[in-house]
C-alpha atoms as a PDB file:
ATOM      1  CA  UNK A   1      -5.583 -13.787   4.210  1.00  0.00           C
ATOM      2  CA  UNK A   2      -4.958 -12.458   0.719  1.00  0.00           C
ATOM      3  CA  UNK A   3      -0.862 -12.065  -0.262  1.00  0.00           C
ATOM      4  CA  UNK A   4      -0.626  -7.815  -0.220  1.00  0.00           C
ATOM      5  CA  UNK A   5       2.380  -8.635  -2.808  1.00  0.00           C
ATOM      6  CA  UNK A   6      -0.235  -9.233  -5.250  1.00  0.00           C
ATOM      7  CA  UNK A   7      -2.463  -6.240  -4.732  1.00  0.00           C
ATOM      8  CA  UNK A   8      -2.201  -3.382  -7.270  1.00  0.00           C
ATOM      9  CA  UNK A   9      -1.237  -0.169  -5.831  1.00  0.00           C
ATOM     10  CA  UNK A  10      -5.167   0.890  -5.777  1.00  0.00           C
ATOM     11  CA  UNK A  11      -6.359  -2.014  -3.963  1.00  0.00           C
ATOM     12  CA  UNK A  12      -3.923  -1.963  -1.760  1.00  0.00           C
ATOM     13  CA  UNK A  13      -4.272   1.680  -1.024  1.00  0.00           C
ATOM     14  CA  UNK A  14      -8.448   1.160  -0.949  1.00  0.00           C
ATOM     15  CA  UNK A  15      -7.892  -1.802   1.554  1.00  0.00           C
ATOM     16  CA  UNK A  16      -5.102   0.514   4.061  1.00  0.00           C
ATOM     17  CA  UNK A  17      -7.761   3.190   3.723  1.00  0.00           C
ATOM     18  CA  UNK A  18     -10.678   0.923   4.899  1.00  0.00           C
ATOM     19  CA  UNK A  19      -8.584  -0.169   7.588  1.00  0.00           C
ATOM     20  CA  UNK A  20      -7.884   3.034   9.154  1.00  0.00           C
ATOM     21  CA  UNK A  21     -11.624   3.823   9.387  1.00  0.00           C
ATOM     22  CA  UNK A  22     -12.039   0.329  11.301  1.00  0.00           C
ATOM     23  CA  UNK A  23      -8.874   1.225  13.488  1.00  0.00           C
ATOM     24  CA  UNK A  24     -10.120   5.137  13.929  1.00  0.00           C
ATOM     25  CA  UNK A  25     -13.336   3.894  15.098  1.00  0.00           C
ATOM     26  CA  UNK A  26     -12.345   2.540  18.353  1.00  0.00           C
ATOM     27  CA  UNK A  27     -14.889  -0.346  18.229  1.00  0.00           C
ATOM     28  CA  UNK A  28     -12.434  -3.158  17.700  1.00  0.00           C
ATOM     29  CA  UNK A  29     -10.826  -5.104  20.646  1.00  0.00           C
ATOM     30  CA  UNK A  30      -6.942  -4.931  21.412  1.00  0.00           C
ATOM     31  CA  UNK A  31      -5.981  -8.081  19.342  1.00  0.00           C
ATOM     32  CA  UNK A  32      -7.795  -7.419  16.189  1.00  0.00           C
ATOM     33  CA  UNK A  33      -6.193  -3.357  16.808  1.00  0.00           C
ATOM     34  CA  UNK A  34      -2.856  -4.897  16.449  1.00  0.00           C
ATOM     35  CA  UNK A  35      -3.553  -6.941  14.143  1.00  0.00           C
ATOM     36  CA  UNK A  36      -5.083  -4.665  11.940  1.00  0.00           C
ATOM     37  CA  UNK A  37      -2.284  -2.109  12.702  1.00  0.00           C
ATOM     38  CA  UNK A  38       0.022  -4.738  11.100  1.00  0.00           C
ATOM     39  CA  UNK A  39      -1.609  -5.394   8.030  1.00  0.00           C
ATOM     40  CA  UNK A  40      -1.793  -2.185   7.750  1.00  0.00           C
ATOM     41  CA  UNK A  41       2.038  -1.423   7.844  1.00  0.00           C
ATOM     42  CA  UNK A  42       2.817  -4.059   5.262  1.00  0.00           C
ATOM     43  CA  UNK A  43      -0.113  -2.414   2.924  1.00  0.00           C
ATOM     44  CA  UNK A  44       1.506   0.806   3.393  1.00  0.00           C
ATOM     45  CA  UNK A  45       5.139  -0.318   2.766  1.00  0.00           C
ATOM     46  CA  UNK A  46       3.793  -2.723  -0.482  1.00  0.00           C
ATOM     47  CA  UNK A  47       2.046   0.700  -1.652  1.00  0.00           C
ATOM     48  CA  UNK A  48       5.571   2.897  -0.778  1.00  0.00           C
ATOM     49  CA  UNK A  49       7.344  -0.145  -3.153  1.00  0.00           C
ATOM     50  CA  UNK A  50       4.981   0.271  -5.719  1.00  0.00           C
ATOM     51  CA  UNK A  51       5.496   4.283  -6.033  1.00  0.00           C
ATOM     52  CA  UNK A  52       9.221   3.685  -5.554  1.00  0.00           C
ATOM     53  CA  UNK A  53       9.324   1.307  -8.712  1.00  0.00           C
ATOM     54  CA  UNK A  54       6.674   3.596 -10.902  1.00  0.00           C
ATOM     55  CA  UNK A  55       9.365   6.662 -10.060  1.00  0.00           C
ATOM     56  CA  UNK A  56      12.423   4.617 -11.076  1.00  0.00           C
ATOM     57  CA  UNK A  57      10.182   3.497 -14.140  1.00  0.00           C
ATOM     58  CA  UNK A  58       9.601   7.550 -14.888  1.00  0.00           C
ATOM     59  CA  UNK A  59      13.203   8.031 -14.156  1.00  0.00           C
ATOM     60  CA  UNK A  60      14.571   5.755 -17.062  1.00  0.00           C
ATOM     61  CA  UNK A  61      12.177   6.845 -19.404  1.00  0.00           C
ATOM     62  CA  UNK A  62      13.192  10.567 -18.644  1.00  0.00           C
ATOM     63  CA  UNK A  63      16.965   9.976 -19.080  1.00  0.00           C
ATOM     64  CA  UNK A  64      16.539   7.691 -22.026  1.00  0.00           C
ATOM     65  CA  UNK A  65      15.031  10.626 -23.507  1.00  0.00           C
ATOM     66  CA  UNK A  66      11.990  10.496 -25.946  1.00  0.00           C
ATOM     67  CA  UNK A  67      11.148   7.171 -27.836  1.00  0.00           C
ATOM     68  CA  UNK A  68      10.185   8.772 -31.436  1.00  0.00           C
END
């Protein structure tokens, strides 16, 4: 399975996204659910990092003030 660490915010958001349709669909057995369900947590926590980091990124460049 790919490393989610490496995923860009939109591919990780695409791939959580994709998964919920799969989980929402009720086709899947129990064991692939969970699993699923899990991947899914750490693709939503990787894409929570990645906001948290672009904020802190905005954050800095709004107290450092303008760069001209």
């Amino acid at each position: 399975m790919e490393d989610i660490t490496k995923l860009s915010y939109e591919a990780a958001y695409q791939q959580l996204e994709a998964l919920v349709a799969q989980l929402e669909s009720g086709a899947l057995p129990l064991e692939e659910s969970v699993a699923l369900y899990e991947r899914g947590q750490r693709l939503a926590a990787h894409c929570q990092a990645l906001l948290e980091e672009a904020e802190l990124k905005i954050k800095t460049v709004d107290e450092t003030g303008p760069l001209l």
